[in-house]
N, C-alpha and C. Protein backbone atom coordinates (compact mmCIF):
# COMPACT_ATOMS: atom_id res chain seq x y z
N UNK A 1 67.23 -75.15 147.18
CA UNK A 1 68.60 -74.66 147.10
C UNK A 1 69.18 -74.39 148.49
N UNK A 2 68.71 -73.17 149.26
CA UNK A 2 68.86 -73.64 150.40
C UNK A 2 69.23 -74.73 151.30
N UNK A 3 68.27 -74.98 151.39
CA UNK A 3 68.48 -76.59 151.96
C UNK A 3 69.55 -77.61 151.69
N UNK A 4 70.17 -77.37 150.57
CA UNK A 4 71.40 -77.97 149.98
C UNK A 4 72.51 -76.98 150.96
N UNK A 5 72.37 -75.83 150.80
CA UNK A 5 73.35 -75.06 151.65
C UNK A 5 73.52 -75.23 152.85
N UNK A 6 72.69 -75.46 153.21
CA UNK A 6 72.30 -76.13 155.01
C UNK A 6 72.84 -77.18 155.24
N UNK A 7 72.76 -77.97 154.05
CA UNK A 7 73.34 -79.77 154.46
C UNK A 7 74.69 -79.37 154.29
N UNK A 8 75.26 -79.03 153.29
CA UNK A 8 76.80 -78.75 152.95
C UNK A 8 77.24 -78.03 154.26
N UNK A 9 76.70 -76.67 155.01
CA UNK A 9 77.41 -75.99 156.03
C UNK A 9 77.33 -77.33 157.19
N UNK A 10 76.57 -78.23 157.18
CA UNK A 10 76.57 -79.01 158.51
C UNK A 10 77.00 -80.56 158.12
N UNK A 11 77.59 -80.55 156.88
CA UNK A 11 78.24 -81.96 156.71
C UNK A 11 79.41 -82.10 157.38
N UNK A 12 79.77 -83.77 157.53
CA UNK A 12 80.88 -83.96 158.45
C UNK A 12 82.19 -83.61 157.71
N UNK A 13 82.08 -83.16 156.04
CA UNK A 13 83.26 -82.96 155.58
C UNK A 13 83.77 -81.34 156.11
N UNK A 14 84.20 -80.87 157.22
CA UNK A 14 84.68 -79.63 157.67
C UNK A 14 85.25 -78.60 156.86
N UNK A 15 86.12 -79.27 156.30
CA UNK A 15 87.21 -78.82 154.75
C UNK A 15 86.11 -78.11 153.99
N UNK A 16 85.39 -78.64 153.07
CA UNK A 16 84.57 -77.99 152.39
C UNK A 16 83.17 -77.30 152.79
N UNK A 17 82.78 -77.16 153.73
CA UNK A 17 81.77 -76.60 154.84
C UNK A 17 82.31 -75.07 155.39
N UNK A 18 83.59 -75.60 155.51
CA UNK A 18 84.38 -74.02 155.84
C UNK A 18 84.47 -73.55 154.65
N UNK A 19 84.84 -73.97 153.83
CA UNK A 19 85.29 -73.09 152.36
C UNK A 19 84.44 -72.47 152.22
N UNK A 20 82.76 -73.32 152.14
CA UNK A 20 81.40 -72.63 151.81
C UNK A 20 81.17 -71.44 152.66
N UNK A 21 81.23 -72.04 154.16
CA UNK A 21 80.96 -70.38 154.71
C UNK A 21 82.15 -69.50 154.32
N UNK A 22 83.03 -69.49 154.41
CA UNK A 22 83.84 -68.43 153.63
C UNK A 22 83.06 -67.96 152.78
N UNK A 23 83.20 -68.50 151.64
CA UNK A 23 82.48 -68.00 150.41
C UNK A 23 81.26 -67.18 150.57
N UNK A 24 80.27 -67.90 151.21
CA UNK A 24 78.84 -67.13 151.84
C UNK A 24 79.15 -65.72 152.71
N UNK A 25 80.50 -65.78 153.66
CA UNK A 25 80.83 -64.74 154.36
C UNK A 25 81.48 -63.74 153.55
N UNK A 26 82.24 -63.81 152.56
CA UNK A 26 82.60 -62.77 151.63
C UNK A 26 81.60 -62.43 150.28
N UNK A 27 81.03 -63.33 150.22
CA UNK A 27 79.83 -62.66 149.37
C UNK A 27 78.82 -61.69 149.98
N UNK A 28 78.63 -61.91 151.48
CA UNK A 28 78.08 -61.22 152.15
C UNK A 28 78.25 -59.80 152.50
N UNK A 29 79.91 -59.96 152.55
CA UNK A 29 80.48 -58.54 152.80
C UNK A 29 79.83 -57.23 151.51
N UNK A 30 80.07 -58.48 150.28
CA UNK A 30 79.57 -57.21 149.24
C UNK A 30 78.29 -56.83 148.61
N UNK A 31 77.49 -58.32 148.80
CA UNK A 31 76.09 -58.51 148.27
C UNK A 31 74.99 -58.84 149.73
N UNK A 32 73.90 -58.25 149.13
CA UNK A 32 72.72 -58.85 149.94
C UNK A 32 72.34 -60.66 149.58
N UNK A 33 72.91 -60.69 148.45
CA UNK A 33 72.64 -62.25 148.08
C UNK A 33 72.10 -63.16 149.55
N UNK A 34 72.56 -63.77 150.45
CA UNK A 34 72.34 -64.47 151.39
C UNK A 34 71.50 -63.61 152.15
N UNK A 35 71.29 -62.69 152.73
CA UNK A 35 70.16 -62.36 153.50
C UNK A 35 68.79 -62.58 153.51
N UNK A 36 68.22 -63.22 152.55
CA UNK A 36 67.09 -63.39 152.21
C UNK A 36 67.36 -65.15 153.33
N UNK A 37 68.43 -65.34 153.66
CA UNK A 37 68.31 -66.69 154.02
C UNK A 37 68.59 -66.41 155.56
N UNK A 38 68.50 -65.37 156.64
CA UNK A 38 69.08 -64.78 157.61
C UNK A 38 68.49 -66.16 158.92
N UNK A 39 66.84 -66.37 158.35
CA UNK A 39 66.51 -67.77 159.13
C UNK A 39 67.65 -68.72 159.34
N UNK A 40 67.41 -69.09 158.14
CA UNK A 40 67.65 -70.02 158.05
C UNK A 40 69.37 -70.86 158.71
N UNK A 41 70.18 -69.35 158.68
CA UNK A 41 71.89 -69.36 158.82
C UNK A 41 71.60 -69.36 160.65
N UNK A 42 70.28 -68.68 161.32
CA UNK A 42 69.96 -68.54 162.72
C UNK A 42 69.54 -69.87 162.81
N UNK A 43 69.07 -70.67 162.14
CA UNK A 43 68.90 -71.99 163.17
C UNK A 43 70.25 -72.94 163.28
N UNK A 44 71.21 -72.46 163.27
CA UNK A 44 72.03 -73.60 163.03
C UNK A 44 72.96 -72.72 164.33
N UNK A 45 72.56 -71.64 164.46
CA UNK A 45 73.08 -71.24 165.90
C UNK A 45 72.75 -72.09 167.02
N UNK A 46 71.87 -73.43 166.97
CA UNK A 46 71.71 -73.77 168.24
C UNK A 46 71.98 -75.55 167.69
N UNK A 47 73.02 -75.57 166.54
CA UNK A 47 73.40 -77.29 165.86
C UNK A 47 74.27 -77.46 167.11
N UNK A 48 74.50 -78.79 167.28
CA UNK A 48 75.19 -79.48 168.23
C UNK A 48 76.47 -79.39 167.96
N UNK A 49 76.74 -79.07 166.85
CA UNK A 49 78.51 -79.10 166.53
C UNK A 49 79.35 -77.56 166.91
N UNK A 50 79.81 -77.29 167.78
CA UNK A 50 80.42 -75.72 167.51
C UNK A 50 81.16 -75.39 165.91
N UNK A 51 81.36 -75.88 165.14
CA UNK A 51 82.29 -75.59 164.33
C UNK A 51 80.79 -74.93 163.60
N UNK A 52 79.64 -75.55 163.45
CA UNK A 52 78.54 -75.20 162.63
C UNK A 52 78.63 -73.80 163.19
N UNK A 53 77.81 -73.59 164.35
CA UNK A 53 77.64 -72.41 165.23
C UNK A 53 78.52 -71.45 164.80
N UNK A 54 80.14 -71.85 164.77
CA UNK A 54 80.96 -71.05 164.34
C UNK A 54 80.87 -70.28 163.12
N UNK A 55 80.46 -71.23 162.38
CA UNK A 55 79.95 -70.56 160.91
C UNK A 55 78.74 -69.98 161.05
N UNK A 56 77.57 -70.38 161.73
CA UNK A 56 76.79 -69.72 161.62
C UNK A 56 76.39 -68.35 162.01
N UNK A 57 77.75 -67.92 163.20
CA UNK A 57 77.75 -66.61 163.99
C UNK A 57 78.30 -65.98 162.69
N UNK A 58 79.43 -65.93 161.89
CA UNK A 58 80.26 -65.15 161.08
C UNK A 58 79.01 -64.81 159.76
N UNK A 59 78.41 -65.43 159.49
CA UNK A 59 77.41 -65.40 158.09
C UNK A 59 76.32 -64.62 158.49
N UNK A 60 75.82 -64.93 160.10
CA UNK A 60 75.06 -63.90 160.29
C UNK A 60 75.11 -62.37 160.40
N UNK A 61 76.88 -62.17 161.29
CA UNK A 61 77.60 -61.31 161.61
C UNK A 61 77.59 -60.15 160.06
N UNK A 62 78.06 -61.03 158.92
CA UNK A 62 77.97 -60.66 157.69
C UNK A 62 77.19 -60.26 156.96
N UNK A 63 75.95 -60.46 157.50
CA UNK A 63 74.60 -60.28 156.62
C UNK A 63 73.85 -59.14 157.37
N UNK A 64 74.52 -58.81 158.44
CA UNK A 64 74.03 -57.65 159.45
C UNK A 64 73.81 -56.56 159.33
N UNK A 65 74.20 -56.04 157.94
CA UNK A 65 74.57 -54.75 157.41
C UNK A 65 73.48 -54.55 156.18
N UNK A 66 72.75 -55.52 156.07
CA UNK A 66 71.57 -55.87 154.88
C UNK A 66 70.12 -55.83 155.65
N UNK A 67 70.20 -55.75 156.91
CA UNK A 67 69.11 -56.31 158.10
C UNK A 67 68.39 -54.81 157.82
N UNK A 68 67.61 -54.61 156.76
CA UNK A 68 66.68 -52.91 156.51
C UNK A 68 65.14 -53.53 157.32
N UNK A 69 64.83 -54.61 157.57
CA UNK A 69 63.56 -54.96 157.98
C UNK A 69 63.54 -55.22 159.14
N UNK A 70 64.70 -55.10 160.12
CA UNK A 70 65.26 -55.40 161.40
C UNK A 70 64.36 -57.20 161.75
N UNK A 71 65.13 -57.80 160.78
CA UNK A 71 65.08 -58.99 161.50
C UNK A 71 65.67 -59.93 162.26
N UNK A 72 66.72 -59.43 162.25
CA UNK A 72 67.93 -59.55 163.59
C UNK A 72 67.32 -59.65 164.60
N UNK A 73 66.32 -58.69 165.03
CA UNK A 73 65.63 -58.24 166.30
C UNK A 73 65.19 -59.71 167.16
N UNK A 74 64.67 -60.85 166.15
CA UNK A 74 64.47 -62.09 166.37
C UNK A 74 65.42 -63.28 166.85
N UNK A 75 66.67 -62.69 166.49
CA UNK A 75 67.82 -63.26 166.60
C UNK A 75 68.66 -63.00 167.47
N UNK A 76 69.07 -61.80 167.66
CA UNK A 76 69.89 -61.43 168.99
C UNK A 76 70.22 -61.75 169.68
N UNK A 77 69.24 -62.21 170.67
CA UNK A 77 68.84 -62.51 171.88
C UNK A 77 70.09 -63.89 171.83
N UNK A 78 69.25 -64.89 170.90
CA UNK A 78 70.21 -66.44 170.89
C UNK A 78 71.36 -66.17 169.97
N UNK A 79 71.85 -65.06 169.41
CA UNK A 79 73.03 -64.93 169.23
C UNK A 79 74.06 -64.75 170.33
N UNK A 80 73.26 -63.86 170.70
CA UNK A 80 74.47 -63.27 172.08
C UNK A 80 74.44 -64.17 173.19
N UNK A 81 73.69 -65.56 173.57
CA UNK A 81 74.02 -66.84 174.39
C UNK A 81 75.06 -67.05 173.77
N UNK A 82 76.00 -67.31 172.73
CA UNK A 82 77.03 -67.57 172.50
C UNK A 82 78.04 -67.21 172.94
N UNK A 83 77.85 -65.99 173.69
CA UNK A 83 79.24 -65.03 174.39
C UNK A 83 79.64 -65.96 175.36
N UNK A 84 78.88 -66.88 176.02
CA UNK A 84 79.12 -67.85 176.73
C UNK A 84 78.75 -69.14 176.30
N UNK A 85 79.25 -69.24 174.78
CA UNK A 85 79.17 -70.95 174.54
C UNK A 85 79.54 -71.99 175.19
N UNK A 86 79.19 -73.01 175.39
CA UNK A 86 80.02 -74.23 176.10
C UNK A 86 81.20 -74.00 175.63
N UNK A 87 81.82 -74.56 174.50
CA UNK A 87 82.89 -74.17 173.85
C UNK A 87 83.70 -72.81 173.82
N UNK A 88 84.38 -72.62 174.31
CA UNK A 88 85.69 -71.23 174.46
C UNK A 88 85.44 -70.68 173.13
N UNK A 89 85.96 -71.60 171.62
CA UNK A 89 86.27 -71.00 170.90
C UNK A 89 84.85 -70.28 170.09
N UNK A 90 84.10 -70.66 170.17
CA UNK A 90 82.80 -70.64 169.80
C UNK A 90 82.17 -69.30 170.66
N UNK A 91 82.78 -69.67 172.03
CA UNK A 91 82.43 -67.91 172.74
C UNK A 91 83.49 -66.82 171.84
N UNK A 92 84.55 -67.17 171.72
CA UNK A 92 85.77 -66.34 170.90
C UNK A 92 85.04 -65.69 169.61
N UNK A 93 84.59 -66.46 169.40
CA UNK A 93 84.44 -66.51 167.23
C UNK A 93 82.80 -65.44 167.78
N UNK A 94 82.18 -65.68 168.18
CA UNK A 94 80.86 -64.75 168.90
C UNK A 94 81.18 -63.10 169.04
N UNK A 95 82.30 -63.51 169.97
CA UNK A 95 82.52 -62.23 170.41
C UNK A 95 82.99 -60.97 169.36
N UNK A 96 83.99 -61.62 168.18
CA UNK A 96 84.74 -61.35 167.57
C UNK A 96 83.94 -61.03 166.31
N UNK A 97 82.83 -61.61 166.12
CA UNK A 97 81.63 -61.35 165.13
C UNK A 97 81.02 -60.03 165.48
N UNK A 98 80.59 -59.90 167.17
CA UNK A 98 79.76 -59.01 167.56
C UNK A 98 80.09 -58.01 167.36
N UNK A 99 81.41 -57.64 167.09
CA UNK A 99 82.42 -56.14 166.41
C UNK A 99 81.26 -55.64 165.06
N UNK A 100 81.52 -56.79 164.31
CA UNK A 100 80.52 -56.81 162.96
C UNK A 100 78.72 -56.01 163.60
N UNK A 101 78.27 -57.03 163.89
CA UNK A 101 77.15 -56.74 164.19
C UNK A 101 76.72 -55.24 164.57
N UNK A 102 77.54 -54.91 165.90
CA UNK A 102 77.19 -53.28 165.90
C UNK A 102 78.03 -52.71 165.34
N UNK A 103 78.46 -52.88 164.38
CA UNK A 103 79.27 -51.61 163.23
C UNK A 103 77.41 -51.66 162.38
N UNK A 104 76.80 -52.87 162.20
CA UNK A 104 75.99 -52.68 161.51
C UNK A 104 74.71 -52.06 161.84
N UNK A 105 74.52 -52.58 163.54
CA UNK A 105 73.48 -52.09 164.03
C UNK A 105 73.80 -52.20 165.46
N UNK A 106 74.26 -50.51 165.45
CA UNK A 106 74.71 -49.83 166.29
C UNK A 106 73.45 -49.93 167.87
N UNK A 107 72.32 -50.05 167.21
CA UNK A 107 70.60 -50.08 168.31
C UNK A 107 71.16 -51.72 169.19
N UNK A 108 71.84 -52.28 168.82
CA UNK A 108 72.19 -53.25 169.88
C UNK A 108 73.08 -53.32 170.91
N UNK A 109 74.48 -52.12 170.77
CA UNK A 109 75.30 -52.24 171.27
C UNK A 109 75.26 -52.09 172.37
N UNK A 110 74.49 -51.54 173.28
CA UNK A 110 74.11 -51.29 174.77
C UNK A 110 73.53 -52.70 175.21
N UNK A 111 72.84 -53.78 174.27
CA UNK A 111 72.80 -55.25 174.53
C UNK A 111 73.75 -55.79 174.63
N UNK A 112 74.35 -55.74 173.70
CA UNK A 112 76.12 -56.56 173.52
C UNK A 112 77.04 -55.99 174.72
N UNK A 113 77.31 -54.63 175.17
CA UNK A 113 77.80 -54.56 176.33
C UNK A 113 77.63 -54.76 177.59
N UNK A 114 75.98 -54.99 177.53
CA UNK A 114 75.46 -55.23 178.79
C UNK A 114 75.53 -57.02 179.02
N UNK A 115 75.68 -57.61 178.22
CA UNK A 115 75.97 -59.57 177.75
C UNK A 115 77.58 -59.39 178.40
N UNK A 116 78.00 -58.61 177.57
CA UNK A 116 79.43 -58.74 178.18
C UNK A 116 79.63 -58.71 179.75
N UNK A 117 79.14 -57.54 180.15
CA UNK A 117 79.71 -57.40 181.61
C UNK A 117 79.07 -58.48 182.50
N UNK A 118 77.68 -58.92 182.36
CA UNK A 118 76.95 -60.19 182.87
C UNK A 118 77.38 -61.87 182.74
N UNK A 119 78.35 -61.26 181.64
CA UNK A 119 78.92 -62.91 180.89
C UNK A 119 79.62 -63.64 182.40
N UNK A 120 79.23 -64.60 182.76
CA UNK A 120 79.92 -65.61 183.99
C UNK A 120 81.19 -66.48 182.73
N UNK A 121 82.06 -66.09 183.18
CA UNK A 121 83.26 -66.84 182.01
C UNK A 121 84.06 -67.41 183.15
N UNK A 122 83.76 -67.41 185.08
CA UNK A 122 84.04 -68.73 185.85
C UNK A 122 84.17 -70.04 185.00
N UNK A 123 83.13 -70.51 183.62
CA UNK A 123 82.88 -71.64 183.14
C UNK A 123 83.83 -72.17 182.41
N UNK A 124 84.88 -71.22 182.23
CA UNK A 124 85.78 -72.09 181.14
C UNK A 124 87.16 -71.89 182.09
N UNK A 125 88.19 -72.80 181.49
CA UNK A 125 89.20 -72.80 182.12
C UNK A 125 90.43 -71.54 182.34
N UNK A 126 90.91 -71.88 183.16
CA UNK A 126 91.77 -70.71 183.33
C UNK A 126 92.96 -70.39 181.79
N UNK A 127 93.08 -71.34 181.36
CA UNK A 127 93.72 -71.15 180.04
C UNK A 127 93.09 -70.22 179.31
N UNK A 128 92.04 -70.86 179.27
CA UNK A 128 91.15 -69.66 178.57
C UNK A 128 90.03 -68.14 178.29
N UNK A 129 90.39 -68.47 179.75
CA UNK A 129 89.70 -66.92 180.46
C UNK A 129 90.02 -65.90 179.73
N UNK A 130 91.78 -66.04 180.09
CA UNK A 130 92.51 -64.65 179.62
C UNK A 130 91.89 -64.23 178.34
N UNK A 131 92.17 -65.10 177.60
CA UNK A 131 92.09 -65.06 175.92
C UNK A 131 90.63 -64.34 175.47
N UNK A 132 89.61 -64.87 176.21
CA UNK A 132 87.97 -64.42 175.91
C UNK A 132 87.82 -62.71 176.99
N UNK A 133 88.84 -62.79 177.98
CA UNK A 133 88.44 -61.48 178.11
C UNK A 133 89.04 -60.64 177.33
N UNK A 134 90.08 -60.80 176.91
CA UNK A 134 90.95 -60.15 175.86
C UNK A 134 90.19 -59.86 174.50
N UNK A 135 89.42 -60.88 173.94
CA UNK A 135 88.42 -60.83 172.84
C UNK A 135 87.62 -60.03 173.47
N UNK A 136 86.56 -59.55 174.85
CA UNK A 136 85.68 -58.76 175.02
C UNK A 136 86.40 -57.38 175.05
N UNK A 137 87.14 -57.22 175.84
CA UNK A 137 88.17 -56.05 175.64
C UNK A 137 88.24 -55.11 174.44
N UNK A 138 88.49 -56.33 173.29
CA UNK A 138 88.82 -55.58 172.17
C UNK A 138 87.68 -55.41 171.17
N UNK A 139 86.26 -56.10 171.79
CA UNK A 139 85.35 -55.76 170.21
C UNK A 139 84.93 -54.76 171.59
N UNK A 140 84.66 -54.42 173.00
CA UNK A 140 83.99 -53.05 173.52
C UNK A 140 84.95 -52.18 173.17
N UNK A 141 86.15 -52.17 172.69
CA UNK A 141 87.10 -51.11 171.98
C UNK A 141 86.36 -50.64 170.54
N UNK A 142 85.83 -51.51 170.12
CA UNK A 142 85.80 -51.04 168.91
C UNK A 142 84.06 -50.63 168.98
N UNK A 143 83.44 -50.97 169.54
CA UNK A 143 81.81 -50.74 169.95
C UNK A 143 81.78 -49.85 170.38
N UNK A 144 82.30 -49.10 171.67
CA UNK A 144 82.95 -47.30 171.97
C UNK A 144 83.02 -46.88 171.50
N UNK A 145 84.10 -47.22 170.66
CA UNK A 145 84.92 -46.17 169.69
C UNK A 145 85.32 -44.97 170.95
């Protein structure tokens, strides 16, 4: 079953791949349902496509709040390389997840701020600088409190 979910989130049809993570991401919000699959949504953090990645940061982001066995702890690390994805939007969609993450598990947020201030974002263009510091800005707003 799985594995069907895996092919569908990484098929070339985008349209219905997004719908699915949607679906997986709001089921998540209310059920543990998908956490039992927390692997499995982490290997696709390192698929060649950003749009995958993209989905795969938000589902994990979502399932973060179910993590009672701290198995995140395994994950982290190559989650938070994303703050500096090749891809801008893919650093964006990361950053904007990581709000999620320490609302859920708060024991990371001194990681996530410390990624931030280390983040080299020289790498992307000046178009898009603004925009990703503006995204760090606003999830260490909400990670403070």
């Amino acid at each position: 079953m799985i594995e069907d979910i895996i092919a569908e989130l990484t098929s070339k049809n985008d349209k219905y791949a997004c719908a699915l993570a949607d679906r997986i991401i709001s089921e998540s919000l209310e059920t543990n349902k998908w956490y039992a699959y927390l692997d499995e949504f982490a290997a696709l953090l390192s698929y060649p496509k950003s749009l995958v990645r993209n989905r795969a940061l938000h589902i994990l982001a979502a399932n973060a709040k179910w993590d009672n066995e701290n198995r995140y702890d395994s994950i982290i690390t190559n989650f938070l390389t994303h703050i500096t994805d090749e891809k801008p939007v893919t650093a964006r969609q990361c950053i904007k997840a990581l709000a999620i993450v320490g609302a859920a598990k708060p024991q990371y947020i001194p990681q996530i701020l410390s990624c931030f201030e280390n983040a080299d974002l020289s790498i992307y263009k000046d178009s898009m600088r603004p925009l990703i510091e503006k995204d760090i800005a606003e999830t260490k707003k909400i990670l403070i409190h």
